[in-house]
Structure formats: structure tokens, C-alpha cells
C-alpha atoms as a PDB file:
ATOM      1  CA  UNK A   1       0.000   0.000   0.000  1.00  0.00           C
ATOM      2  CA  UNK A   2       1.096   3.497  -0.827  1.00  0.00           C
ATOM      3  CA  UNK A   3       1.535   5.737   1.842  1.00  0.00           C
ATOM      4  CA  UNK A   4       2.860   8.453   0.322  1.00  0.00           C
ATOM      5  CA  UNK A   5       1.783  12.325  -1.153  1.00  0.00           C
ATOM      6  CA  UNK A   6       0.633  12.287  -4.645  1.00  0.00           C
ATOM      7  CA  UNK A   7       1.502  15.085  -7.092  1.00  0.00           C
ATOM      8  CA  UNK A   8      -0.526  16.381  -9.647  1.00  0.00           C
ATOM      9  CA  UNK A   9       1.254  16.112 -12.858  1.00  0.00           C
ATOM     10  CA  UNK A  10       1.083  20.099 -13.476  1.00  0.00           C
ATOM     11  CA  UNK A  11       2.953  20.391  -9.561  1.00  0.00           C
ATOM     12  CA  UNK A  12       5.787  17.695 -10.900  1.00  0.00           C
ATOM     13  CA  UNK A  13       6.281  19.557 -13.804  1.00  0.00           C
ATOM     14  CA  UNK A  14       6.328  23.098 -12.583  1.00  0.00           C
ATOM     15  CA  UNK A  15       8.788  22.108  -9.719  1.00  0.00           C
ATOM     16  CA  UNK A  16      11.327  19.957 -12.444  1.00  0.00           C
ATOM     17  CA  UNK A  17      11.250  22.994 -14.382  1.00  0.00           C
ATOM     18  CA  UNK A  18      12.334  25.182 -11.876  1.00  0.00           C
ATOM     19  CA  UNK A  19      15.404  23.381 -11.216  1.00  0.00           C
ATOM     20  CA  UNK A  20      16.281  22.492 -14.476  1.00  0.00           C
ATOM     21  CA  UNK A  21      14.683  25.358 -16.984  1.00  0.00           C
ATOM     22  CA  UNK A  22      15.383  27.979 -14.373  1.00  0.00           C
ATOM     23  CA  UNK A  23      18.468  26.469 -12.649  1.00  0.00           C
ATOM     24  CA  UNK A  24      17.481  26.934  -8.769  1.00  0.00           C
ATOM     25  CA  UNK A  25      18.823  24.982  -6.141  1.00  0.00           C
ATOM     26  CA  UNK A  26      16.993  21.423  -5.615  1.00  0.00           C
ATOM     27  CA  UNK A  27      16.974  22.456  -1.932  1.00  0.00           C
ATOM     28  CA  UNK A  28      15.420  25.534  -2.579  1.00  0.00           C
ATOM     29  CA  UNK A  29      13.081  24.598  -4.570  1.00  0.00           C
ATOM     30  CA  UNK A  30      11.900  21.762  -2.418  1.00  0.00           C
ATOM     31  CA  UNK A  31      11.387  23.940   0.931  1.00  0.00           C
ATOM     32  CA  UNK A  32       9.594  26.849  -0.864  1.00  0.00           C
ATOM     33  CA  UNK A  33       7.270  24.039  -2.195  1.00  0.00           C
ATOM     34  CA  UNK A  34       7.202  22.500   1.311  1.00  0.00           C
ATOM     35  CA  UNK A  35       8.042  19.211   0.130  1.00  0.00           C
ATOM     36  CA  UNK A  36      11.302  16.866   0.871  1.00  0.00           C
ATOM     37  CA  UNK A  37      14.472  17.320  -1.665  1.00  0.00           C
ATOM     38  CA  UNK A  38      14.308  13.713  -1.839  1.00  0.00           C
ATOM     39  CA  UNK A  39      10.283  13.847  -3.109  1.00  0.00           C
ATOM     40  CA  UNK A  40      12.052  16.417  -6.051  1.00  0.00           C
ATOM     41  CA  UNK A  41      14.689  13.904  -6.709  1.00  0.00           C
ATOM     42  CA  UNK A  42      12.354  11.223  -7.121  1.00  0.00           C
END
């Protein structure tokens, strides 16, 4: 059973583009969306 948060595909694809389209930090990224750096790794 999956526990975890699902992402809408529009939120995956906004926050990969930040980090690679914009080039922001992974880290920064991930805490202004209030999610894990490992959930924007993965």
C-alpha cells in the first residue's frame, strides 16, 4: 500500500522545471514548495 503524497502532474512539472529550466537549487526549490528534496529527486 502506498503511503505516500501524490503530485498532480502540473505540480511535478512546474517544480522539475524550476530546477532544471530555471536552474534553482533542488533544496530551494523543495522547501519553498514545502516538500522533501528527496520527493524532487524522485
Amino acid at each position: 500500500m502506498n503511503k505516500g503524497i501524490r503530485f498532480t502532474d502540473e505540480f511535478k512539472r512546474d517544480a522539475v522545471a524550476q530546477v532544471v529550466e530555471r536552474r534553482f537549487a533542488v533544496s530551494e526549490v523543495a522547501e519553498r514548495l514545502g516538500i522533501s528534496t528527496k520527493s524532487l529527486y524522485t
